[in-house]
Protein backbone atom coordinates (compact mmCIF):
# COMPACT_ATOMS: atom_id res chain seq x y z
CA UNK A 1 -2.19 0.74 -28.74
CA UNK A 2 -0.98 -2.33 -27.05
CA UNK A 3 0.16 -3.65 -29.76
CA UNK A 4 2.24 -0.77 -31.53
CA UNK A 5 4.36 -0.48 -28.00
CA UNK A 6 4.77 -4.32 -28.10
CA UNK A 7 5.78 -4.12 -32.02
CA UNK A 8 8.21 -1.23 -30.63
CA UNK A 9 9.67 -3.20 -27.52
CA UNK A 10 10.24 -6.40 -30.24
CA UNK A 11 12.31 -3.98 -32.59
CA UNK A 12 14.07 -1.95 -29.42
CA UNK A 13 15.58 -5.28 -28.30
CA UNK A 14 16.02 -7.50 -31.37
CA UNK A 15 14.01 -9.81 -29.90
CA UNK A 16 10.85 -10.85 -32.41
CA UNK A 17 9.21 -13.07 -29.66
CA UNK A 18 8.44 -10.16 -27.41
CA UNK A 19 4.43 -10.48 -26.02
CA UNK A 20 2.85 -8.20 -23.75
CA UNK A 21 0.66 -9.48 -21.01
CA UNK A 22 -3.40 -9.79 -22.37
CA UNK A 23 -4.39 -8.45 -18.81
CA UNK A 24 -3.03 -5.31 -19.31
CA UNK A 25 -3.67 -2.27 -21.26
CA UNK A 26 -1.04 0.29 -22.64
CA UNK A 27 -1.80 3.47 -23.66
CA UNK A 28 0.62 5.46 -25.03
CA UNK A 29 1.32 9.42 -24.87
CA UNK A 30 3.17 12.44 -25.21
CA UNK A 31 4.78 12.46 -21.51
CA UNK A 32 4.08 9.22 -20.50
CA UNK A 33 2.68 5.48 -20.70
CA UNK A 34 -0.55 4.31 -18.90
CA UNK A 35 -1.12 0.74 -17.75
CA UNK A 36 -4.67 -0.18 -17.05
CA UNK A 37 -5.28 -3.24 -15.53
CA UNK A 38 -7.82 -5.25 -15.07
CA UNK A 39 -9.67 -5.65 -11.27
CA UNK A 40 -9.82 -9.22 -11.15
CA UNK A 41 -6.45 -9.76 -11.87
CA UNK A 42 -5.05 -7.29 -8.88
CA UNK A 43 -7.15 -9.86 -6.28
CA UNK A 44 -10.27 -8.46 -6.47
CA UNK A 45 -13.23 -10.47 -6.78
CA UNK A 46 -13.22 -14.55 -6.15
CA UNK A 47 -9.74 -15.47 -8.57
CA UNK A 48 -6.69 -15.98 -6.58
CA UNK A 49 -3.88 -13.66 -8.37
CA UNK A 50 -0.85 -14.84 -9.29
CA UNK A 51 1.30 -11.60 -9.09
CA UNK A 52 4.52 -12.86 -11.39
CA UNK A 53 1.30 -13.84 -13.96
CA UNK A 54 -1.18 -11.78 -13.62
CA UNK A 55 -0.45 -8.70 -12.55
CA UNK A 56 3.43 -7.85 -12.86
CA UNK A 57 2.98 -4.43 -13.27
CA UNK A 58 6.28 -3.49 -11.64
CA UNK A 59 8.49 -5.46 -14.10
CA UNK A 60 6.81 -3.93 -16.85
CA UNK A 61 6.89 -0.28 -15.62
CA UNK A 62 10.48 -0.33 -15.52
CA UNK A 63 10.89 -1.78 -18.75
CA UNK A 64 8.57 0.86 -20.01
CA UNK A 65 10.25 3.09 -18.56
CA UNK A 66 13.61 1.59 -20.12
CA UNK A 67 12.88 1.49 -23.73
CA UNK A 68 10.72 4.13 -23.94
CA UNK A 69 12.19 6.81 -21.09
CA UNK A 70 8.70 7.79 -20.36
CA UNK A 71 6.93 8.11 -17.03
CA UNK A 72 4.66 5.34 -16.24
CA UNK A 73 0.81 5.92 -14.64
CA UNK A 74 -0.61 2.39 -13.10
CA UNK A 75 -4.69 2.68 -13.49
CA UNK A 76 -7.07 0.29 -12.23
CA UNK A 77 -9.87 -1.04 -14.57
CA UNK A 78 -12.05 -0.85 -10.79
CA UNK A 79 -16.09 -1.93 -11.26
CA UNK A 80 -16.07 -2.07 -7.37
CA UNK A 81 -16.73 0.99 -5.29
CA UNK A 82 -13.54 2.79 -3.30
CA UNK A 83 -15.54 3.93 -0.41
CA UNK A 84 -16.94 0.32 0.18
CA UNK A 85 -13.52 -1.62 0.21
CA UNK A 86 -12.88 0.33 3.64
CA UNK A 87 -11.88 -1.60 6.64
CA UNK A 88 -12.25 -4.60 4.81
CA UNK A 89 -8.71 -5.10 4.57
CA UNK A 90 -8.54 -8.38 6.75
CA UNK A 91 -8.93 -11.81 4.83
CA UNK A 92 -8.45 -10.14 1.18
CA UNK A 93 -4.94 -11.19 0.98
CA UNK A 94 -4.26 -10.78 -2.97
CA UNK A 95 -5.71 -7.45 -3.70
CA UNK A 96 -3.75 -6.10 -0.17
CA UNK A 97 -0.73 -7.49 -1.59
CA UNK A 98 -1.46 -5.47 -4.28
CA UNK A 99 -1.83 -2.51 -2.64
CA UNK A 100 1.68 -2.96 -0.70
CA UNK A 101 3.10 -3.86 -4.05
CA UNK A 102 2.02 -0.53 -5.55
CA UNK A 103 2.73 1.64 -2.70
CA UNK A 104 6.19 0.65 -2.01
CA UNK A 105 7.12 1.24 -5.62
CA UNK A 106 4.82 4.47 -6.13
CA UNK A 107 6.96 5.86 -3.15
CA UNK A 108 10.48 4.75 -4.73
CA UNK A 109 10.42 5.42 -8.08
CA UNK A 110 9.50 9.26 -9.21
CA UNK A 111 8.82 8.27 -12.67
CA UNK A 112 5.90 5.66 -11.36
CA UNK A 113 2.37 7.73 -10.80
CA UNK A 114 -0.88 6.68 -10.27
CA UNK A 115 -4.67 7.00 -11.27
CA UNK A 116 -6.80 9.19 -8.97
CA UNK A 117 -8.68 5.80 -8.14
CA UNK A 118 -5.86 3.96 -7.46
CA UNK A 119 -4.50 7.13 -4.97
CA UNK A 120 -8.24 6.65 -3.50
CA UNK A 121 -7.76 3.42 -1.96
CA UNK A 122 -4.31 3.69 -0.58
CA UNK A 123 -4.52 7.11 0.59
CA UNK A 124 -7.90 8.28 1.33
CA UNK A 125 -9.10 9.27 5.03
CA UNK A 126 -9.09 5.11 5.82
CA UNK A 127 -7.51 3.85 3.18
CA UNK A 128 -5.60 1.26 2.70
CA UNK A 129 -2.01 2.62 4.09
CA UNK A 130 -4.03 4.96 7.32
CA UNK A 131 -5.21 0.74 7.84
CA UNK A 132 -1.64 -0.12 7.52
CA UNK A 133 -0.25 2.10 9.31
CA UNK A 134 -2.50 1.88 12.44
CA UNK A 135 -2.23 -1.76 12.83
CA UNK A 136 1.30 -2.18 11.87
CA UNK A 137 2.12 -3.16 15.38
CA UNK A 138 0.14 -6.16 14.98
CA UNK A 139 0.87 -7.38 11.91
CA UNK A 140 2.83 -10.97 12.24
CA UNK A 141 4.97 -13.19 9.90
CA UNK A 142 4.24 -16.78 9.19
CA UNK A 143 7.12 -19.29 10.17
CA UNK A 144 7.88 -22.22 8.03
CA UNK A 145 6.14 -25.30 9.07
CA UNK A 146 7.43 -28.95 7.24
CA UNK A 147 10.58 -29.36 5.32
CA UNK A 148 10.90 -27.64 1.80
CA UNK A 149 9.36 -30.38 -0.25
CA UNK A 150 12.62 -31.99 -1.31
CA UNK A 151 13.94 -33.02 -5.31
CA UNK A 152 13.86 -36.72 -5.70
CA UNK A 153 17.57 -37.45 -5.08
CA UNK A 154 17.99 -40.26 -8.31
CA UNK A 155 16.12 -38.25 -10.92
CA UNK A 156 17.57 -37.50 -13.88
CA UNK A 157 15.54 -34.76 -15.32
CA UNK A 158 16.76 -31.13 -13.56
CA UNK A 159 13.85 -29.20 -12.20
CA UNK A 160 13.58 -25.77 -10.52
CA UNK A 161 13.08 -27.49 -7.44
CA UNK A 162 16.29 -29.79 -8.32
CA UNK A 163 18.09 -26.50 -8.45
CA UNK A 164 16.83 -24.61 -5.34
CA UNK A 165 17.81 -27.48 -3.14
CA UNK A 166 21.21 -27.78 -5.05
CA UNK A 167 21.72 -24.48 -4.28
CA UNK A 168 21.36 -24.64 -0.56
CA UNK A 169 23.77 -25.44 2.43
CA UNK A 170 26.94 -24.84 3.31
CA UNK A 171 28.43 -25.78 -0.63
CA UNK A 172 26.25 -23.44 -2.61
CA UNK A 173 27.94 -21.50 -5.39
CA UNK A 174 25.71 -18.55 -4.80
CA UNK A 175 28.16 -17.41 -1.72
CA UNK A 176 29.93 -16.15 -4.65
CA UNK A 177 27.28 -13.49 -4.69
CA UNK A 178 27.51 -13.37 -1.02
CA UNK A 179 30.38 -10.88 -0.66
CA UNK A 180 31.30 -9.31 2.56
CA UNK A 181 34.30 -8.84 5.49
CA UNK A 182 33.26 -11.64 7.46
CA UNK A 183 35.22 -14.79 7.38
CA UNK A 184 32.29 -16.99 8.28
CA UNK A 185 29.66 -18.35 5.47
CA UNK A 186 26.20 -18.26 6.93
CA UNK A 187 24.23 -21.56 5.80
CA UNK A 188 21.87 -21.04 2.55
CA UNK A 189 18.31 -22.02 3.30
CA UNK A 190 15.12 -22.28 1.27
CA UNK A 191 11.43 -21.48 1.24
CA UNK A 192 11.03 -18.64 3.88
CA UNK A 193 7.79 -17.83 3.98
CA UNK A 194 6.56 -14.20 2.79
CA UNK A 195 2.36 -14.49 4.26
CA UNK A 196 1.22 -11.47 6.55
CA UNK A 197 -1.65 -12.03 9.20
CA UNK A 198 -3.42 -9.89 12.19
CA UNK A 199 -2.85 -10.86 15.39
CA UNK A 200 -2.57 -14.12 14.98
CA UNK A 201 -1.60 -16.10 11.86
CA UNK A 202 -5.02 -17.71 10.59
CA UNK A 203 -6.84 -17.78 7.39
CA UNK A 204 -9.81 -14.96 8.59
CA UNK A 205 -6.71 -13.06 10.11
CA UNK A 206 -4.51 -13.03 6.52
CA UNK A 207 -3.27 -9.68 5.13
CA UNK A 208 -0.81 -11.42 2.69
CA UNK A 209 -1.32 -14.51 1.17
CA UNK A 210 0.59 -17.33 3.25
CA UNK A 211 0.09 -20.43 1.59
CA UNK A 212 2.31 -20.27 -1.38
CA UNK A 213 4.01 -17.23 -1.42
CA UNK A 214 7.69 -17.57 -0.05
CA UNK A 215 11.54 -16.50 -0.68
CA UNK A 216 13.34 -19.19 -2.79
CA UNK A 217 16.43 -18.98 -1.03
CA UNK A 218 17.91 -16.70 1.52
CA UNK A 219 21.19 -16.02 3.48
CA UNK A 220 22.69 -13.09 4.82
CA UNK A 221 26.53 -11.80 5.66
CA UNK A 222 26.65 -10.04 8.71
CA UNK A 223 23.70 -7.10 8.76
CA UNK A 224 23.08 -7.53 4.71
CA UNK A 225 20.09 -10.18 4.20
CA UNK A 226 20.39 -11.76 0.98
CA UNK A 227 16.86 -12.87 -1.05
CA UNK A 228 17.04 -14.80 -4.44
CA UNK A 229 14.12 -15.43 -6.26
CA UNK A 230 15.15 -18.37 -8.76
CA UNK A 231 13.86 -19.60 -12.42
CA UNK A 232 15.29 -22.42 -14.14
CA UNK A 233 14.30 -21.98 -18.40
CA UNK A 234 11.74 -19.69 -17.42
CA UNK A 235 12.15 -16.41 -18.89
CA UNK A 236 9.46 -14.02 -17.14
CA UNK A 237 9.10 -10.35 -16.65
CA UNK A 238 7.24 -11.54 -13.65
CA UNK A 239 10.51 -12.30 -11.69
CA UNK A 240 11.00 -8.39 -11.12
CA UNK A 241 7.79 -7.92 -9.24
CA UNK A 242 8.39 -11.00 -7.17
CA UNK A 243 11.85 -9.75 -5.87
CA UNK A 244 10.78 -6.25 -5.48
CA UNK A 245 8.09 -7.32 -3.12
CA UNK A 246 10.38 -10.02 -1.41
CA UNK A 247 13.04 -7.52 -0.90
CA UNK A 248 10.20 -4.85 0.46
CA UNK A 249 8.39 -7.32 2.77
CA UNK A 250 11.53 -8.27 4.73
CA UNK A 251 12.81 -5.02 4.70
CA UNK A 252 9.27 -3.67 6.63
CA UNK A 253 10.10 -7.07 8.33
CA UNK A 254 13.57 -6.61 9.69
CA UNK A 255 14.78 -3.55 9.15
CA UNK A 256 11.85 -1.07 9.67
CA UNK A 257 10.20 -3.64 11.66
CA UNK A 258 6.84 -2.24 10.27
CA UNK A 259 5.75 -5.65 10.89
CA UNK A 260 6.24 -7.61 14.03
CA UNK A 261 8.47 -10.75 13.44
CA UNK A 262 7.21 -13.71 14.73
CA UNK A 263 8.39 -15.01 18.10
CA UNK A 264 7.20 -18.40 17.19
CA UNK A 265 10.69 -20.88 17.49
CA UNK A 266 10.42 -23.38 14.41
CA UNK A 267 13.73 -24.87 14.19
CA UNK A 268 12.95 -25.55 10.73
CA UNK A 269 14.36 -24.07 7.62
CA UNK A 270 16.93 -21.43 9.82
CA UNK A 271 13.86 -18.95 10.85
CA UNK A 272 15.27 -18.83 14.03
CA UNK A 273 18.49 -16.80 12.61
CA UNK A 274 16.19 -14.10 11.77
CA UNK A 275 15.60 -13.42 15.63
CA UNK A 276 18.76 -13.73 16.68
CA UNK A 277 20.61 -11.06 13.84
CA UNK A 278 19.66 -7.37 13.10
CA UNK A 279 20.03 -6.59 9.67
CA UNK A 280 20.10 -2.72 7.76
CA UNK A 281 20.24 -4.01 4.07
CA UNK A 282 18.36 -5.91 1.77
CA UNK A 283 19.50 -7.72 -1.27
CA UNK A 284 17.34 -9.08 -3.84
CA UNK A 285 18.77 -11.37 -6.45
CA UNK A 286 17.25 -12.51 -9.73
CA UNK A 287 18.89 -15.73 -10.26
CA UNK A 288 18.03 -17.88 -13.66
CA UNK A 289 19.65 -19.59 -16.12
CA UNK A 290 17.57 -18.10 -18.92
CA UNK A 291 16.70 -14.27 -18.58
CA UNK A 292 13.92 -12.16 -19.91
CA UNK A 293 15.12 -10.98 -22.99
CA UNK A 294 14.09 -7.37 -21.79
CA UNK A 295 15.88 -7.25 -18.67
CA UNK A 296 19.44 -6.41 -19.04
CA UNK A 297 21.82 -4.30 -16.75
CA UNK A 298 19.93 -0.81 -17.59
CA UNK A 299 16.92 -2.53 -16.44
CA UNK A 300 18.76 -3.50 -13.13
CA UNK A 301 19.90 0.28 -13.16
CA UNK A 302 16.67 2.15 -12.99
CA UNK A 303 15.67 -0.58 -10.09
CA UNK A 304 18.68 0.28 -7.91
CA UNK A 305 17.89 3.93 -8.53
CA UNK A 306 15.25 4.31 -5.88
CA UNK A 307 14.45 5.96 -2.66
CA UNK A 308 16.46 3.54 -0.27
CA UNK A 309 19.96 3.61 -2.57
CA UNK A 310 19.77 7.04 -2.88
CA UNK A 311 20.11 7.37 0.94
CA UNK A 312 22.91 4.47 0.93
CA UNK A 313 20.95 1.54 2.27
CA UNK A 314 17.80 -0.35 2.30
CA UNK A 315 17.22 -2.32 -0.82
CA UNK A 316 19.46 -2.74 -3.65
CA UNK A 317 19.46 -5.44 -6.66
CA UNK A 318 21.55 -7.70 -8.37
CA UNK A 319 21.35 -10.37 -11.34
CA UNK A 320 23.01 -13.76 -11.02
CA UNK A 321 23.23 -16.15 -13.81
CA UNK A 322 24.26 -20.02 -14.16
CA UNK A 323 24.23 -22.42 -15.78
CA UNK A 324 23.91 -26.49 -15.66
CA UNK A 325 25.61 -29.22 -17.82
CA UNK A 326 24.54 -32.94 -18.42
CA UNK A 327 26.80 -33.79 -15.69
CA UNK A 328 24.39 -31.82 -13.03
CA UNK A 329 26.65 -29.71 -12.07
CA UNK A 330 25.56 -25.90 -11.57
CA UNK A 331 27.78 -22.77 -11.75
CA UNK A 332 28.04 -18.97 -12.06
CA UNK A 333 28.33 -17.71 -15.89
C-alpha cells in the first residue's frame, strides 16, 4: 500500500523523486489513512531516535492530509507492554519526546486520531500525560552552556552552520520576518537549547533529550517569540515535525509555563532575555533555501489551522526562503 500512496503523492505534485520514509507504514482507506510505525524508531528500545529522520510523523500527516484530504490515524507497531512502561517516564528521553510530540498535535488537529494503543499510553489511569501533568511543576529547561560551535571564518565552502551564524546578530536579514510595532530590533541568537529534565537537569533526571536537540535561531518582538528551524540544500519533510515541537516546547515553556524555566543565569547565547520578557505568541519559521517539494503554502495552511489560531494566539507558522550567491551573501527570495 505504501507504495501506491507514494506513486500517488509523485503524480499529485509533479514531482517523480517523491520517497516515503521505509520506517513507516501507510495503509490506505475509505475515510482515512493509517500510519504504523515502527517501536524502535519512536525511542523505544536502545536506538537513539532522530525525530526529523526517523519518525516525522507530523510532517507527513499533514501532507497526507493535503493531497489526499483524508483523516490521518498514527498507530504504533508496540512489541512492549503498555501497562509496564508506567512511571518509567524519567531517563527515556526519545520515546517521551514522542509522546509530547503526538499529544500536542493529537489535541490540535481534528483530522489527526490515534490507535487504541497509542491512546493507552498517553491517557490511561498513569499514563504518560496524568505523569505529565502531575510533575509539571518540576519539570526544568536546560540553559546553553559554551558558545554555538562557530563557522570557520576563511572557509570558502557555505555550510548550514556558515548560514546559522550568518544569520545571527544585530544585521540578520531574517528581521525582515520579524514584523511588529516596536521600533527596537531584539538581537538574533542561536542554539537555544530544547532538553527537559526533573528536578534537576542531569542525565538519570532527562525527560527530553538535552544533548543535541536545540532551536536554530531565535528572537522575539515584543511578547511574539520567534523560532526558526533552518536547512541549507536539505529538502526534508522532517523540518515540519522539528518546528512543531520547537514551537510547542517553548510555548509550554513561556507561555503556559507548563514547564518551569530555568533560573539558572548563563550569560551565554541571550537565555537570560527569556527571564526577563513575558511572551503570549509563538512563531515557528521553516527557513531553507531548498524546500520539500511537498510542502507548499496549503501545507502551511492546514498547520496554522489548529487549536491555538483558532482562539487568536499561541502558535502560528510561517515559511521563509533565501537564497546565497558565490559572493556569500544571503537574502530573502
Amino acid at each position: 500500500m505504501s507504495h501506491v500512496i507514494e506513486e500517488r503523492l509523485k503524480n499529485e505534485s509533479g514531482n517523480q523523486h517523491i520517497k516515503l520514509p521505509g520506517n513507516i507504514k501507510f495503509l490506505e482507506r475509505e475515510q482515512e489513512i493509517e500510519m504504523v510505525l515502527m517501536e524502535e524508531a519512536a525511542g523505544i528500545g536502545e536506538k537513539k531516535m532522530n525525530m526529523q529522520e526517523d519518525a516525522a510523523f507530523e510532517g507527513w500527516a499533514v501532507i497526507l492530509n493535503r493531497y489526499f484530504h483524508k483523516n490521518v490515524i498514527l498507530n504504533l507497531d508496540m512489541q512492549s507492554d503498555p501497562e509496564e512502561m508506567k512511571g518509567k517516564w524519567k531517563g527515556n528521553g526519545h520515546f517521551n519526546r514522542f509522546l509530547y510530540r503526538v499529544m500536542r498535535f493529537w489535541e490540535q488537529y481534528s483530522w489527526f486520531f490515534l490507535s487504541e494503543s497509542l491512546e493507552a499510553v498517553l491517557f490511561a489511569e498513569g499514563g504518560f500525560s496524568d505523569w505529565l501533568d502531575a510533575n509539571k511543576e518540576k519539570l526544568v529547561n536546560n540553559v546553553p552552556g559554551m558558545m554555538a560551535e562557530d563557522a570557520e571564518a576563511n572557509t570558502e565552502k557555505i555550510s548550514e552552520n556558515w548560514i546559522e551564524k550568518a544569520m545571527t546578530g544585530e544585521e540578520s536579514i531574517l528581521y525582515d520576518i520579524v514584523k511588529g510595532d516596536s521600533p527596537e530590533k531584539n538581537e538574533i541568537f542561536r542554539q537555544l537549547p530544547a532538553g527537559l529534565f526533573l528536578g534537576t537537569v542531569k542525565a538519570e533526571n532527562e525527560v527530553f533529550p538535552g544533548k543535541k536537540a536545540a532551536v536554530d535561531l531565535w528572537t522575539w518582538d515584543e511578547e511574539k517569540f520567534y523560532a526558526f528551524e533552518l536547512k541549507y540544500q536539505n529538502q526534508m519533510v522532517g523540518m515540519i515535525t522539528e518546528i512543531f515541537f520547537y514551537a510547542n516546547y517553548l510555548y509550554d515553556l513561556l507561555v503556559e509555563k507548563n514547564f518551569t524555566l530555568n533560573a539558572k543565569s548563563t550569560g551565554k547565547r541571550g537565555y537570560d532575555n527569556l527571564k526577563e520578557n513575558e511572551f503570549d505568541e509563538i512563531c515557528g519559521v521553516m527557513t531553507a533555501d531548498e524546500m520539500h517539494p511537498l510542502i507548499d503554502e496549503k501545507v502551511l495552511e492546514i498547520l496554522n489551522h489548529n487549536q491555538y489560531t483558532e482562539d487568536d494566539f499561541g502558535i502560528t507558522y510561517q515559511i521563509c526562503r533565501y537564497h546565497t550567491d558565490n559572493h556569500k551573501k544571503i537574502a530573502l527570495d
